[in-house]
C-alpha atoms as a PDB file:
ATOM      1  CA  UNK A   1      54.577 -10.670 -12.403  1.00  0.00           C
ATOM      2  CA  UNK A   2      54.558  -8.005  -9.452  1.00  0.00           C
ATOM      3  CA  UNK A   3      52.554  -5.570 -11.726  1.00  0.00           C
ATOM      4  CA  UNK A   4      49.628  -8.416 -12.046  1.00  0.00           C
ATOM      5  CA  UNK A   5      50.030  -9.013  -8.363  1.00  0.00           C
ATOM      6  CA  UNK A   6      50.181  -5.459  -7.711  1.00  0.00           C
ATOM      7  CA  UNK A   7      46.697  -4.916  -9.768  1.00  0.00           C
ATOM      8  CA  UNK A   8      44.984  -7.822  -8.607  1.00  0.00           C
ATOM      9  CA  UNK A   9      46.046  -6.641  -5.067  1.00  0.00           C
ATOM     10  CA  UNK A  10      44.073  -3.211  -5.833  1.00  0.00           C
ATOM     11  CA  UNK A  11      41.013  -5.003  -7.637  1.00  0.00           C
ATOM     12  CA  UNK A  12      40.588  -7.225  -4.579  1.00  0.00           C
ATOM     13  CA  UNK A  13      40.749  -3.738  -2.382  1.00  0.00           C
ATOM     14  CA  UNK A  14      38.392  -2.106  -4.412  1.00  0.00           C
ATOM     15  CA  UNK A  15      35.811  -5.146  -4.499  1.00  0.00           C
ATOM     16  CA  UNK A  16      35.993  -5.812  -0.759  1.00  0.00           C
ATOM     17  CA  UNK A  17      34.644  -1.987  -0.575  1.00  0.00           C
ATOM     18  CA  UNK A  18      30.845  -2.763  -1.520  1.00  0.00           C
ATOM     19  CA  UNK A  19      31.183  -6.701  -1.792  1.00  0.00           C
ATOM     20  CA  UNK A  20      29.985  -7.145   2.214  1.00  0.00           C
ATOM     21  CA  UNK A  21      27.393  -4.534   2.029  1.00  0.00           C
ATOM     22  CA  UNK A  22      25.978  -6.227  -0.995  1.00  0.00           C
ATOM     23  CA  UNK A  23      26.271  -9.858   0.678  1.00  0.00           C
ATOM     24  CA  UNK A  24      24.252  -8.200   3.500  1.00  0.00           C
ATOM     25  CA  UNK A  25      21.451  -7.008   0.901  1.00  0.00           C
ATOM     26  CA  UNK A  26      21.219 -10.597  -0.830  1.00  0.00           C
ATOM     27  CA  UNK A  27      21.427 -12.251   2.498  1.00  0.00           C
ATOM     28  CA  UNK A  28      18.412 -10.470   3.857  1.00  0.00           C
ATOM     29  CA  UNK A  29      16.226 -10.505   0.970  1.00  0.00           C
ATOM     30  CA  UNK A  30      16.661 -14.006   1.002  1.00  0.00           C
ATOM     31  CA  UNK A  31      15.900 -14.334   4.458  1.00  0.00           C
ATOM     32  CA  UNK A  32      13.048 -12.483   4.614  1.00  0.00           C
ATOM     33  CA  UNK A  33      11.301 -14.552   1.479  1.00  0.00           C
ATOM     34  CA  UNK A  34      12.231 -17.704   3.679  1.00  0.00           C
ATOM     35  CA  UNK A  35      10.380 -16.163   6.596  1.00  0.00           C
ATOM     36  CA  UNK A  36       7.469 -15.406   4.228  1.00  0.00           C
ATOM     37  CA  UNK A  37       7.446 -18.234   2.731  1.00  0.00           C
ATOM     38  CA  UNK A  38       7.561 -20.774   5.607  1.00  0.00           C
ATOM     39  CA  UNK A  39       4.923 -18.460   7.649  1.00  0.00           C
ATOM     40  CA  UNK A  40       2.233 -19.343   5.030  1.00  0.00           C
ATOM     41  CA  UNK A  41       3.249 -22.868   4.879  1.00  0.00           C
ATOM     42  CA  UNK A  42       2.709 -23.528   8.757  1.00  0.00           C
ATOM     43  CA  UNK A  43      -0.775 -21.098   8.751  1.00  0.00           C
ATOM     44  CA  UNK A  44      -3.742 -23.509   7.855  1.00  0.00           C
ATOM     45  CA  UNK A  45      -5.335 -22.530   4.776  1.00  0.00           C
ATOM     46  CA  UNK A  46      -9.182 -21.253   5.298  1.00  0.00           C
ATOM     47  CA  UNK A  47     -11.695 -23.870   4.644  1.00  0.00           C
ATOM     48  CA  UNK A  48     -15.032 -23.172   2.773  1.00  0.00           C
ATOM     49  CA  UNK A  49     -16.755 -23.366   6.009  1.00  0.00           C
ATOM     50  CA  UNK A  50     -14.460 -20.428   7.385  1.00  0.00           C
ATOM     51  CA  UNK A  51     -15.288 -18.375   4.506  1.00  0.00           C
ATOM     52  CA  UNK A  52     -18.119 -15.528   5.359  1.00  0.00           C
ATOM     53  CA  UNK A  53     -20.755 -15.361   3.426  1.00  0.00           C
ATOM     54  CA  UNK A  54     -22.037 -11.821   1.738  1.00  0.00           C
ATOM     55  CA  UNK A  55     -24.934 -10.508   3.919  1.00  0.00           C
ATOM     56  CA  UNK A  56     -26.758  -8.532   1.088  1.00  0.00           C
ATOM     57  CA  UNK A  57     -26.407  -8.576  -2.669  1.00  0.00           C
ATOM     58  CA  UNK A  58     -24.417  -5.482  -3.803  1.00  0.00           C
ATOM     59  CA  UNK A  59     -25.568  -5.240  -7.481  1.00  0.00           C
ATOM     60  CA  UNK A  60     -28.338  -2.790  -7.071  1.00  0.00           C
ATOM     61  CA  UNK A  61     -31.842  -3.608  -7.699  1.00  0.00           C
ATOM     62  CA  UNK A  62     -33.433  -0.794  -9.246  1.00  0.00           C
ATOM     63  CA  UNK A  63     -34.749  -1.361 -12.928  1.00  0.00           C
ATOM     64  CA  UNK A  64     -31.979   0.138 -15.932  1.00  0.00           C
ATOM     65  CA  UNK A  65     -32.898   3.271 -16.604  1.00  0.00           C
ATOM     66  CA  UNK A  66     -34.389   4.444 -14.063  1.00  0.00           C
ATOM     67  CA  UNK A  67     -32.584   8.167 -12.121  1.00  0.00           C
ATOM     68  CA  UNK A  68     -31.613   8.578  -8.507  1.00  0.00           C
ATOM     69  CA  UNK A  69     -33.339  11.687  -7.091  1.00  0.00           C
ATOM     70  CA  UNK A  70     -30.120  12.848  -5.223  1.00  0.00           C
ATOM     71  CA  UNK A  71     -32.419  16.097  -3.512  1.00  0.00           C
ATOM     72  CA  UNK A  72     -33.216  14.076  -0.618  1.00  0.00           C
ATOM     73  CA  UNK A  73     -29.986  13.416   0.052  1.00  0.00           C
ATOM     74  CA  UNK A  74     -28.941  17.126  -0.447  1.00  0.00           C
ATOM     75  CA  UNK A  75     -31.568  18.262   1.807  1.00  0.00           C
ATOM     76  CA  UNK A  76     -29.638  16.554   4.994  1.00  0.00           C
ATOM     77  CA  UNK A  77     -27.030  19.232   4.577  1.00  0.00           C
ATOM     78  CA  UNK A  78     -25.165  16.436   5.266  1.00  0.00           C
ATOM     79  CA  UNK A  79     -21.468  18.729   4.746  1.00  0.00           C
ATOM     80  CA  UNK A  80     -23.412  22.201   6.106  1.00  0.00           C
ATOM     81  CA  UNK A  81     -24.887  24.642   3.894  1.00  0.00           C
ATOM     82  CA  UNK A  82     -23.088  25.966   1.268  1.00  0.00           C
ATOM     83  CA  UNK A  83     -22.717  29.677   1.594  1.00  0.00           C
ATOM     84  CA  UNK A  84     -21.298  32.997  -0.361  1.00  0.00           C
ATOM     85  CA  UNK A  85     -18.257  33.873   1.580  1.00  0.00           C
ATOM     86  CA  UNK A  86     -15.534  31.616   1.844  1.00  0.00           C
ATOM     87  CA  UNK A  87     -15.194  28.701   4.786  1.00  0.00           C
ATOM     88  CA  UNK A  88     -12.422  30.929   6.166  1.00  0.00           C
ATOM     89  CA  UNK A  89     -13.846  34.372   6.512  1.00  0.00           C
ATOM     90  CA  UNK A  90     -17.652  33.396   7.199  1.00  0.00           C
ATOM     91  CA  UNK A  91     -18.293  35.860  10.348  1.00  0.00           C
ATOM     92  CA  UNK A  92     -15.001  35.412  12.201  1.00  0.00           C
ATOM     93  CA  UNK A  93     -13.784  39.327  10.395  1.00  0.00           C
ATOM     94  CA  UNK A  94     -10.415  37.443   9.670  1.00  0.00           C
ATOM     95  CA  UNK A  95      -8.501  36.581   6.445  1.00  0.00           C
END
């Protein structure tokens, strides 16, 4: 009878190591999906008037098949002008 004891005595010891820090973890999880829950339950849901509507249609409307010239757009140099040396060493005479 005092060996049971005696083991349940250690068992007990052993589980009241991590059973509070795990408590703590389940406690706050469950808190914080109460807070999240009851937070969308007392904000309104958006009506249909609310909602904005899209300014301009994004599909584009230029006919299938047809190619982008992308030179225009490479003309504005946009990112500078590509050059031989590297971004590092162009004309400061550093590595």
């Amino acid at each position: 009878m005092n060996y049971t004891f005696s083991k349940a005595s250690h068992q007990l010891q052993h589980l009241n190591r991590y059973l509070p820090g795990a408590v703590v973890v389940l406690l706050s999880v469950y808190l914080l999906h109460f807070a999240a829950e009851l937070t969308w339950r007392l904000m309104p849901a958006p009506s249909e008037q609310t909602m904005p509507t899209p300014i301009a249609d994004p599909v584009s409307k230029t006919p299938s098949g047809s190619k982008v010239d992308l030179r225009k757009l490479q003309a504005l140099k946009l990112f500078g002008e590509r050059s031989a040396c590297g971004a590092t060493t162009c004309g400061t005479g550093r590595a």
